[in-house]
PDB file of N, CA and C in Angstrom:
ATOM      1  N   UNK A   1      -9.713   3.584  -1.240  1.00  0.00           N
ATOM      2  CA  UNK A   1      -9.018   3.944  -2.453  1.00  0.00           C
ATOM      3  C   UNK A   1      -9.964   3.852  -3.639  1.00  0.00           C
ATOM      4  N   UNK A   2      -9.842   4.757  -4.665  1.00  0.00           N
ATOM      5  CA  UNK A   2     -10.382   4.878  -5.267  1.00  0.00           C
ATOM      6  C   UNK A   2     -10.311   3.882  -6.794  1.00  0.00           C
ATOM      7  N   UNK A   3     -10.926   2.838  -7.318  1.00  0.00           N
ATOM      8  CA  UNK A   3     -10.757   1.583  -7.988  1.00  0.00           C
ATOM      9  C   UNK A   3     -10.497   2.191  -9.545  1.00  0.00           C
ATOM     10  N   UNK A   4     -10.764   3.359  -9.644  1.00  0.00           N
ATOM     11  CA  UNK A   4     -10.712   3.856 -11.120  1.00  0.00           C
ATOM     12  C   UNK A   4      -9.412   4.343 -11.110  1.00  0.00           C
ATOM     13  N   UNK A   5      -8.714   4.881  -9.922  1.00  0.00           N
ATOM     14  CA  UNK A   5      -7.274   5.802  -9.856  1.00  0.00           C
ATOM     15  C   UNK A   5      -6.229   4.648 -10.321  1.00  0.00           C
ATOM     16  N   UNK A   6      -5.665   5.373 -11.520  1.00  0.00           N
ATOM     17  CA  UNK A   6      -4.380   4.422 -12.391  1.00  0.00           C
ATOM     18  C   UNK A   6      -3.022   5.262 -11.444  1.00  0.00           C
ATOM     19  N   UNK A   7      -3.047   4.778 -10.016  1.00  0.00           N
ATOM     20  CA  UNK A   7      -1.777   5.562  -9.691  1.00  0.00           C
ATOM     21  C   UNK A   7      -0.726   4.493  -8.737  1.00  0.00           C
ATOM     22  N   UNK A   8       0.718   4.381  -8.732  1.00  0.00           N
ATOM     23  CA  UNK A   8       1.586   3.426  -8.129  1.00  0.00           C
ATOM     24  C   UNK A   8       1.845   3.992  -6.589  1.00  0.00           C
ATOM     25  N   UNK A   9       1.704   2.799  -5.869  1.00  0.00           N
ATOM     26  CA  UNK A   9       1.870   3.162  -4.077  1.00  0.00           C
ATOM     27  C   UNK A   9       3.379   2.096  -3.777  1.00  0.00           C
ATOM     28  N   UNK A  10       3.398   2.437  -2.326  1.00  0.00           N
ATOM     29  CA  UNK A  10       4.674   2.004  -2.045  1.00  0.00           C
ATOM     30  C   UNK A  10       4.346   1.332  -0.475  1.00  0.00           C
ATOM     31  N   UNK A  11       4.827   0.003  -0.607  1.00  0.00           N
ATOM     32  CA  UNK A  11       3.926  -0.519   0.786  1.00  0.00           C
ATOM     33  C   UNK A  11       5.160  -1.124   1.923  1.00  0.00           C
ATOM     34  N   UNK A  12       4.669  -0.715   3.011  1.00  0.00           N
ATOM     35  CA  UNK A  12       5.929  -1.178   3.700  1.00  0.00           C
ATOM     36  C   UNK A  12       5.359  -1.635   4.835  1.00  0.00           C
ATOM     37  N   UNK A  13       5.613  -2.722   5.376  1.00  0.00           N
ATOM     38  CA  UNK A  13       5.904  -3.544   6.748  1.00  0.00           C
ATOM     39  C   UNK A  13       5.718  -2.571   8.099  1.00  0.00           C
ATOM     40  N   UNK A  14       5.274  -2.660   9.179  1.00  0.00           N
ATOM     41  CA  UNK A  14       5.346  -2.089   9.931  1.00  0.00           C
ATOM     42  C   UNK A  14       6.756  -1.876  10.618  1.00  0.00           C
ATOM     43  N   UNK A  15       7.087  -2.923  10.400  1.00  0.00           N
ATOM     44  CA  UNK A  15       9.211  -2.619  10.529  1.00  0.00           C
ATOM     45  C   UNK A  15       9.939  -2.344   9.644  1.00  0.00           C
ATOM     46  N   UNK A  16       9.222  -1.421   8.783  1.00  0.00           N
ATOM     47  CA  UNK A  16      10.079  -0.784   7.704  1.00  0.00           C
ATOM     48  C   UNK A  16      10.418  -1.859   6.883  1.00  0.00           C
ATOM     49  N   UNK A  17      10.300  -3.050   6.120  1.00  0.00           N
ATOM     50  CA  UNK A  17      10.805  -3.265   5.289  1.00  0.00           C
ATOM     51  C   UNK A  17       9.328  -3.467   4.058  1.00  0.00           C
ATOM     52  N   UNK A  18      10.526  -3.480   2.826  1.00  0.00           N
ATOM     53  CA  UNK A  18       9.537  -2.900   1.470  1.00  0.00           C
ATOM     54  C   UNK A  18       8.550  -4.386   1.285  1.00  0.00           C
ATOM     55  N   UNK A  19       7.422  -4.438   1.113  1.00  0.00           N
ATOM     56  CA  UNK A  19       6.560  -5.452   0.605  1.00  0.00           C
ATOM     57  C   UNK A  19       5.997  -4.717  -0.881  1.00  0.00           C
ATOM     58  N   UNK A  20       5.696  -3.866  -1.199  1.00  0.00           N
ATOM     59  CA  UNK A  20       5.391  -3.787  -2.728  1.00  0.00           C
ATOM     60  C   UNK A  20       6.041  -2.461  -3.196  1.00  0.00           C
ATOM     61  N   UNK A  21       6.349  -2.421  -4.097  1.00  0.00           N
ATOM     62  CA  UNK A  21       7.861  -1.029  -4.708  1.00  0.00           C
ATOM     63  C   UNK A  21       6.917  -0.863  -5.770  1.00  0.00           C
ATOM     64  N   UNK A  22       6.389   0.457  -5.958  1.00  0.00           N
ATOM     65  CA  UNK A  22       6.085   1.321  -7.067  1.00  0.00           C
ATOM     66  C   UNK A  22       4.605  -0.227  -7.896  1.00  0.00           C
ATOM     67  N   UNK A  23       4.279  -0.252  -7.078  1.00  0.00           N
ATOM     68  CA  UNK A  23       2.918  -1.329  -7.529  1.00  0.00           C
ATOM     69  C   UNK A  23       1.591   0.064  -7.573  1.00  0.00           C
ATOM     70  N   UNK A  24       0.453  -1.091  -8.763  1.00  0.00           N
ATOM     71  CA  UNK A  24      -0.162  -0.329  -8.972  1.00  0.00           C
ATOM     72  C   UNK A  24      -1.596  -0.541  -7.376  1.00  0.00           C
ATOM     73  N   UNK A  25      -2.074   0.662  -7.014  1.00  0.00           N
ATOM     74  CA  UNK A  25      -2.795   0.872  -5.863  1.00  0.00           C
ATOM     75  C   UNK A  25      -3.777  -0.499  -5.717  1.00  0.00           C
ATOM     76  N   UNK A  26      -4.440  -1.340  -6.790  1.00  0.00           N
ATOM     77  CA  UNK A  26      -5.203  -1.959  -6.438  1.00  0.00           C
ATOM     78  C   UNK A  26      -4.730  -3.308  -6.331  1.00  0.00           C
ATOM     79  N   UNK A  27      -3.395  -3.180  -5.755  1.00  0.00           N
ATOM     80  CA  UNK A  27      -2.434  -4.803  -5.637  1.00  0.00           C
ATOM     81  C   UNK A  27      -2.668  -4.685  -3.724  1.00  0.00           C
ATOM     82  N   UNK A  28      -3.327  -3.712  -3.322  1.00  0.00           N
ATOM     83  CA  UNK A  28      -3.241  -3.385  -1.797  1.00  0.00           C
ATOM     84  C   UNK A  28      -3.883  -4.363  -1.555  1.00  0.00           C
ATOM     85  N   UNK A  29      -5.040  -4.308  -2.272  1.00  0.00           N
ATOM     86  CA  UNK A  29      -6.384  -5.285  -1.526  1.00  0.00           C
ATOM     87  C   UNK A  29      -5.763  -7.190  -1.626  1.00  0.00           C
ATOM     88  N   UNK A  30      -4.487  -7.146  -2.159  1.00  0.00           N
ATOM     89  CA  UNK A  30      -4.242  -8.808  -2.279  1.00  0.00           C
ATOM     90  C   UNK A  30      -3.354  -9.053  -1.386  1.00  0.00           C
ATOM     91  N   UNK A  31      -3.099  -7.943  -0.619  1.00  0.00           N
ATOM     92  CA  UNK A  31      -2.085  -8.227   0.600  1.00  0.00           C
ATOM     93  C   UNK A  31      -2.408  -9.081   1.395  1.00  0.00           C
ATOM     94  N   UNK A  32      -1.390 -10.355   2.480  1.00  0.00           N
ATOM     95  CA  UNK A  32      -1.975 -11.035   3.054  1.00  0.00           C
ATOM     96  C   UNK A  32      -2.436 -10.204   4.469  1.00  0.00           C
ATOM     97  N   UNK A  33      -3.426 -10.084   5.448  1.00  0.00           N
ATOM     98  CA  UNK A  33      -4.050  -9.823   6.206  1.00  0.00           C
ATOM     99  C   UNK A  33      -2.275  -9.267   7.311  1.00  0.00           C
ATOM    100  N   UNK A  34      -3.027  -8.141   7.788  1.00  0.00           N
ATOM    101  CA  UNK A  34      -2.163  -7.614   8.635  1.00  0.00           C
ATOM    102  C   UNK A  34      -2.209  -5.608   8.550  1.00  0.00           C
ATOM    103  N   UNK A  35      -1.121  -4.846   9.347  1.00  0.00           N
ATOM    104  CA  UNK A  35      -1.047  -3.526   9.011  1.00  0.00           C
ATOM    105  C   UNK A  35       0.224  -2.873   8.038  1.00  0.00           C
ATOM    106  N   UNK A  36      -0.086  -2.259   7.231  1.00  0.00           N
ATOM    107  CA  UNK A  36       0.503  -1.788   6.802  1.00  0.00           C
ATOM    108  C   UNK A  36       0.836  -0.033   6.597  1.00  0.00           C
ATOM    109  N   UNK A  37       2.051   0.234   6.054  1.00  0.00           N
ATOM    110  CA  UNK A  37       2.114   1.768   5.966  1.00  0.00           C
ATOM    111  C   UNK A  37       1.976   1.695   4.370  1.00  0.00           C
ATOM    112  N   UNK A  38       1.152   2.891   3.643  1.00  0.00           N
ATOM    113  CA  UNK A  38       1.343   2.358   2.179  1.00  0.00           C
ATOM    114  C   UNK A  38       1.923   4.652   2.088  1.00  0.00           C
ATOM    115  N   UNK A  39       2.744   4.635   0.819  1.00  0.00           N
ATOM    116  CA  UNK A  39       2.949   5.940   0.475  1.00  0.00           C
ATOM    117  C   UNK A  39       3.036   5.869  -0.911  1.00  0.00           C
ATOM    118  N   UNK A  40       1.854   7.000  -1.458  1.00  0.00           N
ATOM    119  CA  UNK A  40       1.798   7.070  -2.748  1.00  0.00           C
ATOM    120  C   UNK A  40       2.264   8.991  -2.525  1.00  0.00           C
ATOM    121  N   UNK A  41       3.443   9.090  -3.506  1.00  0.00           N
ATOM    122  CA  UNK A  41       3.880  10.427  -3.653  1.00  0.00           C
ATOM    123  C   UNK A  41       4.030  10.622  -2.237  1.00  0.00           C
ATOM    124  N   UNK A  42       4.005  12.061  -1.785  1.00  0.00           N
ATOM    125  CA  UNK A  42       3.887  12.774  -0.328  1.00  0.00           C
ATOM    126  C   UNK A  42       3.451  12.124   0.597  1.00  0.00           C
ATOM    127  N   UNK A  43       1.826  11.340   0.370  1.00  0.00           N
ATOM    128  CA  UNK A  43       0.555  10.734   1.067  1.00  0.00           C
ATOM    129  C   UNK A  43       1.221   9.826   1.422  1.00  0.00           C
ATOM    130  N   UNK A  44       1.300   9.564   3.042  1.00  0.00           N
ATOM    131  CA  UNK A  44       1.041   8.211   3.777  1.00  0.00           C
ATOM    132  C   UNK A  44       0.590   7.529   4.637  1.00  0.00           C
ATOM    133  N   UNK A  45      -0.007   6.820   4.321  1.00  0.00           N
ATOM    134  CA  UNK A  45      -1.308   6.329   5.657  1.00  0.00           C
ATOM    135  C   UNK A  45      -0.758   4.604   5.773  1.00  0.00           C
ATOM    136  N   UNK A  46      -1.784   4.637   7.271  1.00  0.00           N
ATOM    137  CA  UNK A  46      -1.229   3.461   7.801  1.00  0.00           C
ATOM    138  C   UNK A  46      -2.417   2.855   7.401  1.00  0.00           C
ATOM    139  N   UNK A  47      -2.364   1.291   7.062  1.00  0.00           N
ATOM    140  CA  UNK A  47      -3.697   0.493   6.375  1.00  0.00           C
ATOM    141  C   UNK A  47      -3.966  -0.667   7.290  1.00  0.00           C
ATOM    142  N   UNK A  48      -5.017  -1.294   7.804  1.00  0.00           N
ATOM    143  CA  UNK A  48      -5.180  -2.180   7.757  1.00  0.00           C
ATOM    144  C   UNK A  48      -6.055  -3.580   6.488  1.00  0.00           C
ATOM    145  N   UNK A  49      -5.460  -4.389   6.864  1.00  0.00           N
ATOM    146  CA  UNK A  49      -5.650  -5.353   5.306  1.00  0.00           C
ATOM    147  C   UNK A  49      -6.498  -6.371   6.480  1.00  0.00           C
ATOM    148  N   UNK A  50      -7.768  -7.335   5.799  1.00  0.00           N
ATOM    149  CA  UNK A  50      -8.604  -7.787   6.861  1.00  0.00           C
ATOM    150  C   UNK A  50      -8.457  -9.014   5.847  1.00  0.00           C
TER     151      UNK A  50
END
């Protein structure tokens, strides 16, 4: 992800439930360790957090 992009993602649990609602993209990297699905707009990719 790009550290300059001012844009809000949407992060969810691998069992579907919400862990961050309309947060800004660089709150990803403080996630505690695990996979995640993140969707900003249309875009959604699956993440791993280390």
């Amino acid at each position: 992800m790009d550290s300059s992009a001012s844009y809000s993602v949407d992060v969810y649990s691998l069992s579907g439930m919400t862990v961050l609602s309309n947060a800004p993209a660089d709150e990803v990297h403080n996630l505690p360790a695990g996979l995640y699905i993140v969707r900003q707009g249309k875009s959604v990719k699956k993440i791993v957090v280390k």
